[in-house]
Structure formats: C-alpha cells, structure tokens
PDB file of N, CA and C in Angstrom:
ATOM      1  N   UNK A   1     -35.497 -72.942  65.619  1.00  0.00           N
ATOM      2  CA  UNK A   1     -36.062 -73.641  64.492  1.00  0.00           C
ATOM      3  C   UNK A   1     -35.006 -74.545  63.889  1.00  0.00           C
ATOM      4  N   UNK A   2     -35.109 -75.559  63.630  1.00  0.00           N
ATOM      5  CA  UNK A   2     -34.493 -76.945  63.294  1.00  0.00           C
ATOM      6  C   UNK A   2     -34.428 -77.035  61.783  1.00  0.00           C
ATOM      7  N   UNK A   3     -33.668 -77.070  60.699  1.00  0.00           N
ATOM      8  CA  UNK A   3     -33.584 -77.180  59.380  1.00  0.00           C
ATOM      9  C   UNK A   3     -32.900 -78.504  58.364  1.00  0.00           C
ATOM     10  N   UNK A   4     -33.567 -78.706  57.896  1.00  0.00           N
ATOM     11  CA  UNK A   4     -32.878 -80.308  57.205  1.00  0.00           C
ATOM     12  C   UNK A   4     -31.751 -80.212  56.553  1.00  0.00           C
ATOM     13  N   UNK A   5     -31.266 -80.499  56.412  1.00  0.00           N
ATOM     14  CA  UNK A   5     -29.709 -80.142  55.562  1.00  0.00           C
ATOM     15  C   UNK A   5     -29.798 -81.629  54.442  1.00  0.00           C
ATOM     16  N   UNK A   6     -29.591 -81.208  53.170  1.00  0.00           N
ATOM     17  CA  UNK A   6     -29.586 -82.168  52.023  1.00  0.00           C
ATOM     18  C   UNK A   6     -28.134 -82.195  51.350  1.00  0.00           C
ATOM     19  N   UNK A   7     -27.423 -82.709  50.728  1.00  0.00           N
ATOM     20  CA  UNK A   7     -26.150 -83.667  50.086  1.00  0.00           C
ATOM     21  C   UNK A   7     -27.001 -83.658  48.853  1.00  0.00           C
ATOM     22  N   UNK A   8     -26.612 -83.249  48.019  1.00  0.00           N
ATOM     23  CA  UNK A   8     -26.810 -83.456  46.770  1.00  0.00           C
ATOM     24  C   UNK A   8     -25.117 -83.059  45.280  1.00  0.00           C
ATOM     25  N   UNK A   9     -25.399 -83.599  45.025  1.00  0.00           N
ATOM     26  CA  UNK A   9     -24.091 -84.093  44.745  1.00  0.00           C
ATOM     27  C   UNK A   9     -22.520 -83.409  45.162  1.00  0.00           C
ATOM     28  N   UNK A  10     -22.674 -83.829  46.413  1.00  0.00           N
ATOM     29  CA  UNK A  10     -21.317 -83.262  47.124  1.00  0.00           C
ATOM     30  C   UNK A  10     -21.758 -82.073  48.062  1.00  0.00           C
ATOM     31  N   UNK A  11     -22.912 -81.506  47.255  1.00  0.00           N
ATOM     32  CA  UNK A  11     -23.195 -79.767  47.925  1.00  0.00           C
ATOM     33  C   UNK A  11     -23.984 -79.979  48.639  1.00  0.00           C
ATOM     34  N   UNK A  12     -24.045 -78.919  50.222  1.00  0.00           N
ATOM     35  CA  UNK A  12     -24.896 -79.299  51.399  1.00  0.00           C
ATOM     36  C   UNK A  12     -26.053 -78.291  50.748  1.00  0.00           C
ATOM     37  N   UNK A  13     -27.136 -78.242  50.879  1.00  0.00           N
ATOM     38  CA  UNK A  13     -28.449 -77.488  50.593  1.00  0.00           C
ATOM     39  C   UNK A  13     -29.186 -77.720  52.179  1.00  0.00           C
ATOM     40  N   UNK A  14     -29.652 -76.717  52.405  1.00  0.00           N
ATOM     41  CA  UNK A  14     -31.097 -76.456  53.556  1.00  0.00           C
ATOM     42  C   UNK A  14     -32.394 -76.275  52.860  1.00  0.00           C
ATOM     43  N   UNK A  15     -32.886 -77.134  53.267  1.00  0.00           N
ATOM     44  CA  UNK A  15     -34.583 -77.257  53.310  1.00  0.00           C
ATOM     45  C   UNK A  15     -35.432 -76.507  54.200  1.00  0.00           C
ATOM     46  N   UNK A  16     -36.056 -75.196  53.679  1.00  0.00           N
ATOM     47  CA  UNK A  16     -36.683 -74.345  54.584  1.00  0.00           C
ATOM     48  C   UNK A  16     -38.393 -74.353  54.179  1.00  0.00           C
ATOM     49  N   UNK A  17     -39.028 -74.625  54.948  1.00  0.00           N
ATOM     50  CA  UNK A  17     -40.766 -74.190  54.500  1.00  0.00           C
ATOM     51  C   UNK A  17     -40.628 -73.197  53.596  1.00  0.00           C
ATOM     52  N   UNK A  18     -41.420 -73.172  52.279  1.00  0.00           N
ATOM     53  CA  UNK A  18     -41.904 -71.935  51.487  1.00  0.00           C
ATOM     54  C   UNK A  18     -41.957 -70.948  51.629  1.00  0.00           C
ATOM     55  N   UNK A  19     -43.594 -70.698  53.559  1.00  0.00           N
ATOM     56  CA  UNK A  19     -43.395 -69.472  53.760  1.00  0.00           C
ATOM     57  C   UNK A  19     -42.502 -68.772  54.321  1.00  0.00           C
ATOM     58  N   UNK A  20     -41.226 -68.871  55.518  1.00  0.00           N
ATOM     59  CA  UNK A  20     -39.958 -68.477  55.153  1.00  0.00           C
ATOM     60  C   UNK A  20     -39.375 -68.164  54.528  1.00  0.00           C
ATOM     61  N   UNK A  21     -38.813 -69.080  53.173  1.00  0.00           N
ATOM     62  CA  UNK A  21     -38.213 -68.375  51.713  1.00  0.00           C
ATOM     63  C   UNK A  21     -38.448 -67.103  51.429  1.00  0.00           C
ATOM     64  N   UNK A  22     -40.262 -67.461  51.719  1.00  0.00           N
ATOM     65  CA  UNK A  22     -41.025 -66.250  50.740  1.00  0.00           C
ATOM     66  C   UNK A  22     -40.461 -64.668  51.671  1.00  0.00           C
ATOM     67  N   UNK A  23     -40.583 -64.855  52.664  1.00  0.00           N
ATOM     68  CA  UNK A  23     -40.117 -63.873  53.878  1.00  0.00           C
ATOM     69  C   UNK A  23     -38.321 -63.352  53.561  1.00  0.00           C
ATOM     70  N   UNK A  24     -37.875 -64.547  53.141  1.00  0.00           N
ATOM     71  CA  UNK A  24     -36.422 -64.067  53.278  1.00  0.00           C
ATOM     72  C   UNK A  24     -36.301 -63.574  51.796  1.00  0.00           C
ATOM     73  N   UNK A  25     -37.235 -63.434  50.634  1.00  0.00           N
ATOM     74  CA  UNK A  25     -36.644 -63.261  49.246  1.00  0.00           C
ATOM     75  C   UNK A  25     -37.726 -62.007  48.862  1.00  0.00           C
ATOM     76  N   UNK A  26     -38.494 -61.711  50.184  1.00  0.00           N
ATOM     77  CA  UNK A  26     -38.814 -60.628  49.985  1.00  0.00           C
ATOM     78  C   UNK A  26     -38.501 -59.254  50.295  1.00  0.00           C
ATOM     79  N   UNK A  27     -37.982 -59.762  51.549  1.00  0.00           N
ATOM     80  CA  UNK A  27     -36.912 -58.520  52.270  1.00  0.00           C
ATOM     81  C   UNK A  27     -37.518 -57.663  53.171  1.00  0.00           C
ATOM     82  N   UNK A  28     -38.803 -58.221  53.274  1.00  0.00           N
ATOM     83  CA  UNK A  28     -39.934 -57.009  54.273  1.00  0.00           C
ATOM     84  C   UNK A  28     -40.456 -56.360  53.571  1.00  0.00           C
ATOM     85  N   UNK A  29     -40.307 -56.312  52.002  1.00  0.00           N
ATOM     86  CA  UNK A  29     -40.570 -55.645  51.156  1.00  0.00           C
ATOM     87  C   UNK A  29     -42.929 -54.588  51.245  1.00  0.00           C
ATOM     88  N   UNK A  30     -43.196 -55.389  52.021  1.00  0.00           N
ATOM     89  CA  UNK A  30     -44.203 -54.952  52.371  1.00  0.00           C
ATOM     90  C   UNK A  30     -45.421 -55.315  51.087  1.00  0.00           C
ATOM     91  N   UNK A  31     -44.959 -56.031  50.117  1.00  0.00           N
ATOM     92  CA  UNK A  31     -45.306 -56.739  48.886  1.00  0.00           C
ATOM     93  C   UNK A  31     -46.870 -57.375  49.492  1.00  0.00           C
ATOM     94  N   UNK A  32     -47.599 -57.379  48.630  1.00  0.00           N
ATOM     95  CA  UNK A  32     -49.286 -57.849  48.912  1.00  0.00           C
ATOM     96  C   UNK A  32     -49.106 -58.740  47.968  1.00  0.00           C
ATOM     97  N   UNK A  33     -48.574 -59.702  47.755  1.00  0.00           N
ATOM     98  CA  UNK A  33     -49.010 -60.575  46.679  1.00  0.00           C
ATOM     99  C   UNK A  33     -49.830 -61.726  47.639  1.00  0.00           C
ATOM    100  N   UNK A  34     -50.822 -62.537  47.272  1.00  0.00           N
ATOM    101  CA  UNK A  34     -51.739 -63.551  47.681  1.00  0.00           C
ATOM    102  C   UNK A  34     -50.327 -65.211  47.411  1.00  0.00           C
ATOM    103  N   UNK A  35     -50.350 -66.257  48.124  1.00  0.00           N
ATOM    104  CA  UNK A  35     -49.763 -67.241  48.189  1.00  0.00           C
ATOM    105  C   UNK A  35     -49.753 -67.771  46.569  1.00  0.00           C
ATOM    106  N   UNK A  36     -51.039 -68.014  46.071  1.00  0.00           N
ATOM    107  CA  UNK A  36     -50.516 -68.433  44.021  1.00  0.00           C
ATOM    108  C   UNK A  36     -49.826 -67.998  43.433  1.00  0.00           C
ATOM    109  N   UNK A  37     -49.489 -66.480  44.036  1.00  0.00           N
ATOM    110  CA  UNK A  37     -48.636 -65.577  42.751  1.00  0.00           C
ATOM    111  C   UNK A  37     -47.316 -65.392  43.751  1.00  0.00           C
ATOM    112  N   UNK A  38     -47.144 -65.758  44.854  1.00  0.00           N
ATOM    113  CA  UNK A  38     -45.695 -66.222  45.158  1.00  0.00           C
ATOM    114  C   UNK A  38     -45.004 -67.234  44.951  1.00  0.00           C
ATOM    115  N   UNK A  39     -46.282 -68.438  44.824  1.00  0.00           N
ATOM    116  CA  UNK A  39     -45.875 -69.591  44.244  1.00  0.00           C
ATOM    117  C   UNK A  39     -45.138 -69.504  42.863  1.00  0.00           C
ATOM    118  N   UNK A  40     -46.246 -69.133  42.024  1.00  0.00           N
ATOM    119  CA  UNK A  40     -45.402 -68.901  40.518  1.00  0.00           C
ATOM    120  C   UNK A  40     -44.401 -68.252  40.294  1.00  0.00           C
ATOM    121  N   UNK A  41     -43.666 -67.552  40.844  1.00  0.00           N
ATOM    122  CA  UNK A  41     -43.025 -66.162  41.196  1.00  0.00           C
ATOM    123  C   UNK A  41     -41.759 -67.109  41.609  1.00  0.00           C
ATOM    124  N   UNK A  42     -42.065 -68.216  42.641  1.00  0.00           N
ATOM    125  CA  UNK A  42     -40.773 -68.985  43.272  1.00  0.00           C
ATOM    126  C   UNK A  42     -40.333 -69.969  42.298  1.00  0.00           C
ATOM    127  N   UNK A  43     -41.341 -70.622  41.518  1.00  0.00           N
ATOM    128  CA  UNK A  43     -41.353 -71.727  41.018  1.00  0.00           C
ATOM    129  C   UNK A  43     -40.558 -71.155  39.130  1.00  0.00           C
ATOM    130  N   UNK A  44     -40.879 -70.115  38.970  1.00  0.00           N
ATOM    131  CA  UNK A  44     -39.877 -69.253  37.961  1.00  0.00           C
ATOM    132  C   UNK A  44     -40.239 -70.168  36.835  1.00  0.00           C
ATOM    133  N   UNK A  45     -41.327 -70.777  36.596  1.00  0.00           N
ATOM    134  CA  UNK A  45     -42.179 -71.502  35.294  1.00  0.00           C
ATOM    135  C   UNK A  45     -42.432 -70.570  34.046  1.00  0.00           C
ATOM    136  N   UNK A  46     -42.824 -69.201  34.682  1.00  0.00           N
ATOM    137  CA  UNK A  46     -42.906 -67.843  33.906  1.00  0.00           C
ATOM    138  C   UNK A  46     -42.091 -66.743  33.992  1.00  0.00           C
ATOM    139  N   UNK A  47     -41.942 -66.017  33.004  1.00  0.00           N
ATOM    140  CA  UNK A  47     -41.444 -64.803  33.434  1.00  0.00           C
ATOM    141  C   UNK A  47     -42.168 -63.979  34.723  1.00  0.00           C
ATOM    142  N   UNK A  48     -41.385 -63.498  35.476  1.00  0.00           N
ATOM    143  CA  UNK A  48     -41.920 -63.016  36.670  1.00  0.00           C
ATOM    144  C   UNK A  48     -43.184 -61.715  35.885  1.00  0.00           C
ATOM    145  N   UNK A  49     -41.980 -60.843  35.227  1.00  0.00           N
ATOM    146  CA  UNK A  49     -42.868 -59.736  34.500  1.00  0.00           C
ATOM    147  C   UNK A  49     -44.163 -59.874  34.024  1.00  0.00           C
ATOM    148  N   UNK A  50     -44.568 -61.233  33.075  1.00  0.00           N
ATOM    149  CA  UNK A  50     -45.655 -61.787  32.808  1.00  0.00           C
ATOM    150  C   UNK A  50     -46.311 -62.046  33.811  1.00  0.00           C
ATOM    151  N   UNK A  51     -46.068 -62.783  34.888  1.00  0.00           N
ATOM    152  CA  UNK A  51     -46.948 -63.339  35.934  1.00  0.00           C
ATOM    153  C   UNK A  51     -47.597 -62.070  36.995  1.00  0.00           C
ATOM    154  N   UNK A  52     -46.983 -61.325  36.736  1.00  0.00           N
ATOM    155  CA  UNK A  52     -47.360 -60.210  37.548  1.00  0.00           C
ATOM    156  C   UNK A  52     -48.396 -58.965  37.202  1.00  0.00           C
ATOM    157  N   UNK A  53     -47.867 -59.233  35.810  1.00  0.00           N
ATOM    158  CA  UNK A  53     -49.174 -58.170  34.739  1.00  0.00           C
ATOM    159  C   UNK A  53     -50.025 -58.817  34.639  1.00  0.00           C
ATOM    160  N   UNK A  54     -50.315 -60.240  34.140  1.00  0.00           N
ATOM    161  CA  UNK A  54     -51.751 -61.170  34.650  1.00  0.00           C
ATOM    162  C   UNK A  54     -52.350 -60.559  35.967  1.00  0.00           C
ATOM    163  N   UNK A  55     -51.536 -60.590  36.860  1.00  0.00           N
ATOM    164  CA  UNK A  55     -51.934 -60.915  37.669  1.00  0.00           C
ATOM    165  C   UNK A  55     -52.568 -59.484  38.657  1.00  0.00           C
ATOM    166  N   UNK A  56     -51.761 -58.084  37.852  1.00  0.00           N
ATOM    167  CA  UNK A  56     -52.117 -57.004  38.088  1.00  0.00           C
ATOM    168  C   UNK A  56     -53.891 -56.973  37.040  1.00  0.00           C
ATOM    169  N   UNK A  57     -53.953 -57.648  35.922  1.00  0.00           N
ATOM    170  CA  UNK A  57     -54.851 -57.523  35.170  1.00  0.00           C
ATOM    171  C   UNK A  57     -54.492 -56.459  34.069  1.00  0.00           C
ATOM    172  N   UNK A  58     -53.241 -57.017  33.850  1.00  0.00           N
ATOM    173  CA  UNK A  58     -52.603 -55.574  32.588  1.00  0.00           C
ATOM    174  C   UNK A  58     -52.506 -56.169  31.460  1.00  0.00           C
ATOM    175  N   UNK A  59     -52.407 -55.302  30.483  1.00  0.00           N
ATOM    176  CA  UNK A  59     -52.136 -56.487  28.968  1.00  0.00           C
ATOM    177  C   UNK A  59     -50.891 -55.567  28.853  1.00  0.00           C
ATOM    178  N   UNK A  60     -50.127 -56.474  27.541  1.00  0.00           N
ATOM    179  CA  UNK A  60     -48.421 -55.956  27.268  1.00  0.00           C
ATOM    180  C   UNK A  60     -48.547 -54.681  27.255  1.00  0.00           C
ATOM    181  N   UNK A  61     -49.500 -54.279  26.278  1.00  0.00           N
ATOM    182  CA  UNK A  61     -49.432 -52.766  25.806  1.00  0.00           C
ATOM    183  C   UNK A  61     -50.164 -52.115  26.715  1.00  0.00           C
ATOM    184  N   UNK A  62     -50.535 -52.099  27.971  1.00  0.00           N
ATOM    185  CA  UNK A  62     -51.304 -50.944  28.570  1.00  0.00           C
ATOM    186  C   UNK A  62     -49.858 -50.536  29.373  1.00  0.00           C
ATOM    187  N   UNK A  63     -49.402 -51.936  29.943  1.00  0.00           N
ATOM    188  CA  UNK A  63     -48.244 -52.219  30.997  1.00  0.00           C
ATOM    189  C   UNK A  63     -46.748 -51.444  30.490  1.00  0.00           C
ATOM    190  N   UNK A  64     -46.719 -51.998  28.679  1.00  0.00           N
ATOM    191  CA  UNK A  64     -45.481 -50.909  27.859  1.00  0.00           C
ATOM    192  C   UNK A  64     -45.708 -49.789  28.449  1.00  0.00           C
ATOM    193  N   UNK A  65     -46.877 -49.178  27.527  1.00  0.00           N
ATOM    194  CA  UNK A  65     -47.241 -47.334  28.191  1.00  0.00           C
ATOM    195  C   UNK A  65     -46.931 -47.189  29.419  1.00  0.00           C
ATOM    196  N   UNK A  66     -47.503 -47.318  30.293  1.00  0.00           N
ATOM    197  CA  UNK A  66     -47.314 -47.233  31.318  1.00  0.00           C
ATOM    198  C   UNK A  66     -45.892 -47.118  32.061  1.00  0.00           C
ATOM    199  N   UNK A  67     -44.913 -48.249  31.524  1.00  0.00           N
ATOM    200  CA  UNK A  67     -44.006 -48.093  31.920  1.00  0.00           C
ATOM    201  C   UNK A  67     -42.731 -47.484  30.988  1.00  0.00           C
ATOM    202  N   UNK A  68     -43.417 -46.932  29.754  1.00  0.00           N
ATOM    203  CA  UNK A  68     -42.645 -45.881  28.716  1.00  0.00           C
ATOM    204  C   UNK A  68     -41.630 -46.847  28.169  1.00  0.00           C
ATOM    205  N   UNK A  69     -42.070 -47.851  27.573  1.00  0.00           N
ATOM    206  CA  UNK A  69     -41.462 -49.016  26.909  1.00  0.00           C
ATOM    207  C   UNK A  69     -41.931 -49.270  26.077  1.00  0.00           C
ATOM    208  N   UNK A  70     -41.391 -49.910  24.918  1.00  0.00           N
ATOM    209  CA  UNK A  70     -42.635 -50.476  23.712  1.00  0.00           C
ATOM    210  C   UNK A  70     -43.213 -51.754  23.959  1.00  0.00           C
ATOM    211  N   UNK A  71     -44.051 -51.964  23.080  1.00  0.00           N
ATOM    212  CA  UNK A  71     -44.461 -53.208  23.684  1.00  0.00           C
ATOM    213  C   UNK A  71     -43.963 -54.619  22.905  1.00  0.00           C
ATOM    214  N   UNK A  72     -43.051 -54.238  21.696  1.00  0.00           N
ATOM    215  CA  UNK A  72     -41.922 -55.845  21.570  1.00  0.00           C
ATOM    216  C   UNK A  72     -41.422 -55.700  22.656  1.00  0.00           C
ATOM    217  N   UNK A  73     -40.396 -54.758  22.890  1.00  0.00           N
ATOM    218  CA  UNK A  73     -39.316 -54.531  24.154  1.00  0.00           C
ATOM    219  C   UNK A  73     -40.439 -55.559  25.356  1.00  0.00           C
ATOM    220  N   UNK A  74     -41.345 -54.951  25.764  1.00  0.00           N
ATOM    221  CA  UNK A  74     -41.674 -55.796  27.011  1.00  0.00           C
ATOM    222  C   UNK A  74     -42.044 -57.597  26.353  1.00  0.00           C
ATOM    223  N   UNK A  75     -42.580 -57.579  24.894  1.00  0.00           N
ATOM    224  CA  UNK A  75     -42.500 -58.650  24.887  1.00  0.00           C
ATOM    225  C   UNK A  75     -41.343 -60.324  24.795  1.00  0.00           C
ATOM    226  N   UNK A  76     -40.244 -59.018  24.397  1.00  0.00           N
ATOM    227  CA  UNK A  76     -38.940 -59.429  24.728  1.00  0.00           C
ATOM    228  C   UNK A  76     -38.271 -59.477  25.574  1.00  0.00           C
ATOM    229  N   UNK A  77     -38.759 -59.050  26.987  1.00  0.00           N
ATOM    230  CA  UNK A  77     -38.536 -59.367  28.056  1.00  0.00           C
ATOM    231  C   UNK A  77     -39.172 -60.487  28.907  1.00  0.00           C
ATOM    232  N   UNK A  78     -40.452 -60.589  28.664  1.00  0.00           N
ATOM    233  CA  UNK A  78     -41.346 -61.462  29.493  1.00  0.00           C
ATOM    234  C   UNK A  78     -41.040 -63.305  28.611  1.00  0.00           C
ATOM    235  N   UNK A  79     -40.617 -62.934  27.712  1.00  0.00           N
ATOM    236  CA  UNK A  79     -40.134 -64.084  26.619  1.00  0.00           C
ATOM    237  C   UNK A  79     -38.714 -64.883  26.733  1.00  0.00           C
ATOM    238  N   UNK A  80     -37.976 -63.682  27.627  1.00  0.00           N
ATOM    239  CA  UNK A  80     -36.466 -63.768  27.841  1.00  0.00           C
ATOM    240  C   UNK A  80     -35.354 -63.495  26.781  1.00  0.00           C
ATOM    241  N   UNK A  81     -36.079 -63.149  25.896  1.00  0.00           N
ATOM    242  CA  UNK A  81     -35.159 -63.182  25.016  1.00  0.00           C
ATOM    243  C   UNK A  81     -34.170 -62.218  24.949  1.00  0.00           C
ATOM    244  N   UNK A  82     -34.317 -61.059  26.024  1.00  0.00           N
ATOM    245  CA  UNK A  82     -34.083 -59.831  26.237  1.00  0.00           C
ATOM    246  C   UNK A  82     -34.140 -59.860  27.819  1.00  0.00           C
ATOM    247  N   UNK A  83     -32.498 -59.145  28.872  1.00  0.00           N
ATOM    248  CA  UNK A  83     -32.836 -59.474  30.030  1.00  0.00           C
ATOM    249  C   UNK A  83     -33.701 -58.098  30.526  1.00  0.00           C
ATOM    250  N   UNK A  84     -33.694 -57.117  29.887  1.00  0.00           N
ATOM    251  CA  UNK A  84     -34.321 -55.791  30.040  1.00  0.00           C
ATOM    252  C   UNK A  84     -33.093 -54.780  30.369  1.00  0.00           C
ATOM    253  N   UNK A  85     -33.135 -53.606  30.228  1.00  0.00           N
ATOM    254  CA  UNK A  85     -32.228 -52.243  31.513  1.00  0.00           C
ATOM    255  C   UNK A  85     -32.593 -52.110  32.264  1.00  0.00           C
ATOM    256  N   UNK A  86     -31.793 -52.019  33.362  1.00  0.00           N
ATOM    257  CA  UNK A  86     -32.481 -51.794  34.545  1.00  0.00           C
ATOM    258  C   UNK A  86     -33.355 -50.219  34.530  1.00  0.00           C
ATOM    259  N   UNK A  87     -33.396 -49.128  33.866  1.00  0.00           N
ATOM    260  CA  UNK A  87     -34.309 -48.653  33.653  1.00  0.00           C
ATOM    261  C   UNK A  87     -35.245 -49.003  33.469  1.00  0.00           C
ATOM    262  N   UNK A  88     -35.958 -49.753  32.356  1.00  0.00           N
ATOM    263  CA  UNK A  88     -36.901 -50.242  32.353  1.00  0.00           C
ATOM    264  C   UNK A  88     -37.460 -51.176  32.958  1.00  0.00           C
ATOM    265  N   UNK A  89     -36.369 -52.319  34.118  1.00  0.00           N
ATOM    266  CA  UNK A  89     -36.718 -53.224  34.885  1.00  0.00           C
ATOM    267  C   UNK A  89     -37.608 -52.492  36.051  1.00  0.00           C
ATOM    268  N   UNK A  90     -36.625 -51.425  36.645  1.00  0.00           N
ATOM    269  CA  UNK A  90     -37.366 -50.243  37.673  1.00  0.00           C
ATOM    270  C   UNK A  90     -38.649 -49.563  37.416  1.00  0.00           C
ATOM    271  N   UNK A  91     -38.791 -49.350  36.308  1.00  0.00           N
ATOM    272  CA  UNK A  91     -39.916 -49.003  35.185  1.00  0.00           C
ATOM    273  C   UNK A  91     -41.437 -49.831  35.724  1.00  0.00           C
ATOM    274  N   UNK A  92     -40.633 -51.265  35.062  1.00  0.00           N
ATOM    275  CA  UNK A  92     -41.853 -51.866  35.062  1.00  0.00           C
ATOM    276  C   UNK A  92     -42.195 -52.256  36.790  1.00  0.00           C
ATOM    277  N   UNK A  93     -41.204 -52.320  37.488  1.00  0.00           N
ATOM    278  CA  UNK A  93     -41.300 -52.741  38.562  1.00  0.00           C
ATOM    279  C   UNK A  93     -42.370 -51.781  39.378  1.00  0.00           C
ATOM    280  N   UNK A  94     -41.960 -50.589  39.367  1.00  0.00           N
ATOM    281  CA  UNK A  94     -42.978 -49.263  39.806  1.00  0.00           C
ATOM    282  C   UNK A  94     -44.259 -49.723  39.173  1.00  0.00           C
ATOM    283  N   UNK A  95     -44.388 -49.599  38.201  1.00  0.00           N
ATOM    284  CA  UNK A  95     -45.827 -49.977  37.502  1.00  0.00           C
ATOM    285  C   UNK A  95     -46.501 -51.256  37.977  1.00  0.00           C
ATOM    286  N   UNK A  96     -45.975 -52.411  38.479  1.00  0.00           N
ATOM    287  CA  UNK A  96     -46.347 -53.478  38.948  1.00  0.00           C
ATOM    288  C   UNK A  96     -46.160 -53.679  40.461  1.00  0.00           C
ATOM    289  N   UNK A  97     -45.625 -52.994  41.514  1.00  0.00           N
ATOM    290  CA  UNK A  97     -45.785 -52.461  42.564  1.00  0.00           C
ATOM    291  C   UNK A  97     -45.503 -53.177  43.538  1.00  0.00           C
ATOM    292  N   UNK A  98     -43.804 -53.772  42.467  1.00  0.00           N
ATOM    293  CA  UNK A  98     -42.974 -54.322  43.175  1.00  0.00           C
ATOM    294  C   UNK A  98     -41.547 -54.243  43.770  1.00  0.00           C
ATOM    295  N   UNK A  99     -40.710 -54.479  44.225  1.00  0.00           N
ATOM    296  CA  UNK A  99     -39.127 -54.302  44.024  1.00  0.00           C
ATOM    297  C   UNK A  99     -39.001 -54.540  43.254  1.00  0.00           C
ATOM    298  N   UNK A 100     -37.685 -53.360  42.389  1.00  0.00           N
ATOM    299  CA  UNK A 100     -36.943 -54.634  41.228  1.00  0.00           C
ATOM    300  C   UNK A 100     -36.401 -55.611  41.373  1.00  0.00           C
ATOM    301  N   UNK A 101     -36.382 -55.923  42.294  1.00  0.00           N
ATOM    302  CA  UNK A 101     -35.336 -57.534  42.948  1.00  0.00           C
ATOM    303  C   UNK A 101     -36.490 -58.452  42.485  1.00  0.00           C
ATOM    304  N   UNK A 102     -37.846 -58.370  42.683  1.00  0.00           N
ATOM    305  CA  UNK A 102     -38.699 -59.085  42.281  1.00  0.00           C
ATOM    306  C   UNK A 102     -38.940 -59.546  40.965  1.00  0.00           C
ATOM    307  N   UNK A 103     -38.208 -58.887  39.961  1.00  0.00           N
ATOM    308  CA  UNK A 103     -38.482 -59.243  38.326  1.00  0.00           C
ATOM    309  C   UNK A 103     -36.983 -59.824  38.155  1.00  0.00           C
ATOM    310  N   UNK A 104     -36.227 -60.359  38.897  1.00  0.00           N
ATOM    311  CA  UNK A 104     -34.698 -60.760  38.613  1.00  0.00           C
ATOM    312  C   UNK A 104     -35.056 -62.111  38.236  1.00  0.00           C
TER     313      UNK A 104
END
C-alpha cells in the first residue's frame, strides 16, 4: 500500500484513508461503533464522553449513576473543563463500552 507523504511546515505528515486510522486508533479493540460516531470521535468537534452517551442514548445523570460519578463531575468532563481520573475515565469507559484510550 502506497501513502502520500505531506511537508507542512518543515514536518513530513502521511496521509492515510480514514478507514485505516480508524483500524490503527482502535487497536482491534473489537469496538461496534457505526462509521458517524467514528467520524465524530476522529474529528474531536465534541467531547468524546458526550458523543458516546448520545450516542449510547444516555443522559448525564443516568450515565453519572451508572458510572458512580456525579453528574457536574461528568458535566465537567464532557465540557473539558475537567480532564477526569482515570478512575472515573475507566468508569465511564466500562459504562459506554469502550477502551479508555477511546475517551482520551
């Protein structure tokens, strides 16, 4: 497989198709997400945490409980204002039924 190589200011960058990326930043992870919610997920427009409880169909506070958090705390995470513990990153990650590498 043949890869573009880009120069951007001084620094070499590779240009790889999406679905690749998506393969290499998942890790085999065995992850079911559908192509929109990897998109958003790559494109990092949202908090991952947010995009994923949408997308599980959770609201803050079912998703807090659940993951034995309050629900400022998660809203201070999905907001950024807060990077989370990794307790609770693992937390929510289990509850959303992902790696924690996936909410980084």
């Amino acid at each position: 497989m043949q890869y573009d190589l880009l120069h951007i200011q001084g620094k070499p960058y590779v240009l790889i198709p999406l679905h690749e990326y998506r393969g290499m930043v998942s890790g085999g992870s065995g992850e079911d997400l559908p192509d929109d919610i990897l998109d958003a997920l790559t494109a990092r427009q949202d908090s991952p945490v947010k995009i994923l409880r949408k997308f599980r169909g959770l609201t803050q506070k079912s998703l807090a409980e659940r993951a034995g958090i309050s629900r400022p705390y998660l809203t201070e995470i999905e907001t950024g204002k807060k990077d989370g513990s990794l307790r609770a990153m693992k937390s929510l990650a289990d509850v959303l039924g992902v790696h924690v590498g996936r909410l980084a």
